[in-house]
Protein backbone atom coordinates (compact mmCIF):
# COMPACT_ATOMS: atom_id res chain seq x y z
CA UNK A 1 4.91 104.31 72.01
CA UNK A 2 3.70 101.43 70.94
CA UNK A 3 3.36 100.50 67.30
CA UNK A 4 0.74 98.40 65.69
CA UNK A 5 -0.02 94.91 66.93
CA UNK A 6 2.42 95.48 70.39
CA UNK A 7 1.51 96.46 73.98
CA UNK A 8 3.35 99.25 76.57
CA UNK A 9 3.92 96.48 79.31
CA UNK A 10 4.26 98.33 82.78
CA UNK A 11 4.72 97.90 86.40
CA UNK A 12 1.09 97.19 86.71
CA UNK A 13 1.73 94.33 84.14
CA UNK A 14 5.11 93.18 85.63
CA UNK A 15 5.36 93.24 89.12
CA UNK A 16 2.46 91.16 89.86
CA UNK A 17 4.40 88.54 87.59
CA UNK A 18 7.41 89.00 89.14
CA UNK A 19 5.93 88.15 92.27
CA UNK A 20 3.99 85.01 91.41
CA UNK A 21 7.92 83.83 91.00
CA UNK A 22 8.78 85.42 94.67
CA UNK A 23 9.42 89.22 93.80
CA UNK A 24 12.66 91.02 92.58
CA UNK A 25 15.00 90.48 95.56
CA UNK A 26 15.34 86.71 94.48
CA UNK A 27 14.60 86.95 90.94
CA UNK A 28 17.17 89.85 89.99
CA UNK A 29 15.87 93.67 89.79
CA UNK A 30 17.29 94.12 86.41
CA UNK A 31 15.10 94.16 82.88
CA UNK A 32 16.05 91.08 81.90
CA UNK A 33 15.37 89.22 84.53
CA UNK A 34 11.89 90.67 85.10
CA UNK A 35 11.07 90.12 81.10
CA UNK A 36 11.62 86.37 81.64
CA UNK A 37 9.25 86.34 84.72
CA UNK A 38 6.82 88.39 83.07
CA UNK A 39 6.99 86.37 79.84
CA UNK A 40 6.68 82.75 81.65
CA UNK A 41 3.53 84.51 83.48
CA UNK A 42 2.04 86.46 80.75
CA UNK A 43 2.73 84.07 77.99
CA UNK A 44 3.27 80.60 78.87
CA UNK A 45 5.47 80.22 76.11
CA UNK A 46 7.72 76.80 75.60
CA UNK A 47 10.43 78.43 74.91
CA UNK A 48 12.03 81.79 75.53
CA UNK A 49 15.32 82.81 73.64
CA UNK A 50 17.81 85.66 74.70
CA UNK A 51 19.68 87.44 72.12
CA UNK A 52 22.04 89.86 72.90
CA UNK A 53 21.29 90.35 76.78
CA UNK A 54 24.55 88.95 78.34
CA UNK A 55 24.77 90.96 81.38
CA UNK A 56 28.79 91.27 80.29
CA UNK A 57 30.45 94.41 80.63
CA UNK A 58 34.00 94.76 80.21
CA UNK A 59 36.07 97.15 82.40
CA UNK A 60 37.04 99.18 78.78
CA UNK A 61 35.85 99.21 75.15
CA UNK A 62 32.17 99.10 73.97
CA UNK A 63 29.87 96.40 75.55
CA UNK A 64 26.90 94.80 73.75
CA UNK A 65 24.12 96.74 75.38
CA UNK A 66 25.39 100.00 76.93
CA UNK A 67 28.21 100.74 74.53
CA UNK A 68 31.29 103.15 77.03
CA UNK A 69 30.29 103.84 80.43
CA UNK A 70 29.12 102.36 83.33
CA UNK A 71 26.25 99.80 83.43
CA UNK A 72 23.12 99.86 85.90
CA UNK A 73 23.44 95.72 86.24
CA UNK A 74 26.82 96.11 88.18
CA UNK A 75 25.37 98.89 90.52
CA UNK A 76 25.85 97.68 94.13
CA UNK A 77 22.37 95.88 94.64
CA UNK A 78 21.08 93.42 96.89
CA UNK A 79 19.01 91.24 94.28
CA UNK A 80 22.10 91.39 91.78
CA UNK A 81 25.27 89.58 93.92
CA UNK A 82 25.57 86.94 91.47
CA UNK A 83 23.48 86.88 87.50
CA UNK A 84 25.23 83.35 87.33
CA UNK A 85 22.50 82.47 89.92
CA UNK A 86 19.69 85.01 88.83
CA UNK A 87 20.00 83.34 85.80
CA UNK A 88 19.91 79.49 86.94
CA UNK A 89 17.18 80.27 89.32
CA UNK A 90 14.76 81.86 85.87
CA UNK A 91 16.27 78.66 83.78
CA UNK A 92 14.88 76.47 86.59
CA UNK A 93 11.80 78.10 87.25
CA UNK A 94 10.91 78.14 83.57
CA UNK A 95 11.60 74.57 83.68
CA UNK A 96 9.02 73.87 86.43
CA UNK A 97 6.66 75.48 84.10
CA UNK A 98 7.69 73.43 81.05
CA UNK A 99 9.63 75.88 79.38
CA UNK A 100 13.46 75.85 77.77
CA UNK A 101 15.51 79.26 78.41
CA UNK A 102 18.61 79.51 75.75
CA UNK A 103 20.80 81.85 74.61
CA UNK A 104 21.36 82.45 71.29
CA UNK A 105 24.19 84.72 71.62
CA UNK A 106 27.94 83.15 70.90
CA UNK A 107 30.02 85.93 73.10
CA UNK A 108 30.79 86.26 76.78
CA UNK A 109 27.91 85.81 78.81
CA UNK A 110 27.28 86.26 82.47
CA UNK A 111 23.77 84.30 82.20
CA UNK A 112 23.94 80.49 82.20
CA UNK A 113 21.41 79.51 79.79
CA UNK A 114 22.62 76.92 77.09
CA UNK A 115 23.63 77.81 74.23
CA UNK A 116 22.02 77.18 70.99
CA UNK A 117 22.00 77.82 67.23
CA UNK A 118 19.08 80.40 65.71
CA UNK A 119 17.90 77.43 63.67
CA UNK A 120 17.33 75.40 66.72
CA UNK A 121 15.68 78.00 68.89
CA UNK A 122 11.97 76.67 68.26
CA UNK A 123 12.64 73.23 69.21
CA UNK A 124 15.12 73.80 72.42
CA UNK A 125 13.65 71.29 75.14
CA UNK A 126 13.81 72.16 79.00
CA UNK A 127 16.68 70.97 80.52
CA UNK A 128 17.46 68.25 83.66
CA UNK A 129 17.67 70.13 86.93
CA UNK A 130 17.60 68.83 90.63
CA UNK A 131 14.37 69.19 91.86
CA UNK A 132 15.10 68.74 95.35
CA UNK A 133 18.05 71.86 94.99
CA UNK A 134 15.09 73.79 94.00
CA UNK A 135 12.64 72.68 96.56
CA UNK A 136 14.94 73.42 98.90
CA UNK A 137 15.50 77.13 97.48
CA UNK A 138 12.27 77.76 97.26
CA UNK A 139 11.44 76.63 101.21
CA UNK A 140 14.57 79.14 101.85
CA UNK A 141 12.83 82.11 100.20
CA UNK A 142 9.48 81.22 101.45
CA UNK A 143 11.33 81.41 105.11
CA UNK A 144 13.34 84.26 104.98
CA UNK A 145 9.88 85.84 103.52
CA UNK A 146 11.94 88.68 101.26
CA UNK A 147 8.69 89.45 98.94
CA UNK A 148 7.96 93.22 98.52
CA UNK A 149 4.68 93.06 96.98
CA UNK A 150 4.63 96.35 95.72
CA UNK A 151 8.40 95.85 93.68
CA UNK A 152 9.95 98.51 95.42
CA UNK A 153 12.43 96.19 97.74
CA UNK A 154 14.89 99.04 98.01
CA UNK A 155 12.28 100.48 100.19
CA UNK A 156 12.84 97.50 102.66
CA UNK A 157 16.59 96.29 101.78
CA UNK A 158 17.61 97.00 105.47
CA UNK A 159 15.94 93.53 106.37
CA UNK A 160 17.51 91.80 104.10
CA UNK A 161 20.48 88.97 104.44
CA UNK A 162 23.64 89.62 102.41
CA UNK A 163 24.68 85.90 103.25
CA UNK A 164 21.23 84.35 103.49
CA UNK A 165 20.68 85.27 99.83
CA UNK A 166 24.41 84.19 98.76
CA UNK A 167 23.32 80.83 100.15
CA UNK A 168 20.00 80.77 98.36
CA UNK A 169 22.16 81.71 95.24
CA UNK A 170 24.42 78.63 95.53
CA UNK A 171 21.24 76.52 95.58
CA UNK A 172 19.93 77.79 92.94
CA UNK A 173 23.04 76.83 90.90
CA UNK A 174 23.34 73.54 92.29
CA UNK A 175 20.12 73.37 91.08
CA UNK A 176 21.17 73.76 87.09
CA UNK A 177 23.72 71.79 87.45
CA UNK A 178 22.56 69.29 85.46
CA UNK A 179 21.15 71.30 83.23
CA UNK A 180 25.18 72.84 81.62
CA UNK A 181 26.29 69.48 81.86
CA UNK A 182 23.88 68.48 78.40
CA UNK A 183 24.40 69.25 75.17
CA UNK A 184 22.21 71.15 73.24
């Protein structure tokens, strides 16, 4: 339930966000991901930090989000072979649109956004990234045509490309290359 001042954002809300970015199966169907689509759609902002959303889980002991047991991200799932790219690909995209993704979190961390200090958060600037990587990424997913407008992809995951979207992954981080080698 929502308290005061906040808003129950839904599938209504962010699926249709999701998609103006090309839909789960490229963007990652995991809550993170879609937050950062839904937040660069729904709020424009010019800068979006991640605390504590690493997407590392390690094989034993407590992890940062799920504490013992076995996490959803690492199910077997088409959108989800690599968060290394998921995460480039968002950092990239955000980038187009003006806006800096960082991390503020100092542990392991399967996401690729740079690192920065709390203090700094507010003024992180986007980062270099090659454009023509990303055009060519984005001419990939627009031909292998892999949008599920409704969100529901699993409902269609039997046309889907294994190696197709491993390629379209390695694009997308050759495309943010540029962006880990700067310093914050």
């Amino acid at each position: 339930m929502a308290g005061p001042g906040q808003t129950v954002i839904t599938e209504n809300d962010f699926v249709p966000a999701q998609n103006v970015y090309g839909g789960f199966v490229y963007a990652g169907a995991t809550m993170a991901f879609t937050t950062g689509y839904w937040a660069l759609h729904a709020l424009q902002p010019a800068v979006i930090a991640v605390f504590g959303c690493d997407m590392h889980y390690p094989a034993s002991g407590p992890t940062h989000f799920y504490g013992v047991g076995t996490s959803d991200p690492l199910r077997p799932d088409i959108t989800l072979r690599s968060l290394e790219a998921k995460s480039a690909r968002l950092m990239v995209l955000a980038a187009m649109q003006g806006c800096a993704i960082v991390t503020l979190s100092a542990g392991p961390s399967r996401l690729i956004f740079p690192r920065v200090p709390r203090a700094a958060a507010a003024h992180a600037r986007v980062r270099e990234f090659c454009g023509r990587t990303a055009d060519r990424a984005l001419a990939l997913e627009a031909e292998l045509g892999y949008l599920v407008p409704s969100g529901r992809y699993w409902e269609a995951q039997d046309r889907f490309d294994p190696l197709a979207l491993d390629r379209l992954d390695a694009l997308w981080l050759h495309a943010a290359r540029p962006a880990l080698r700067q310093t914050a």
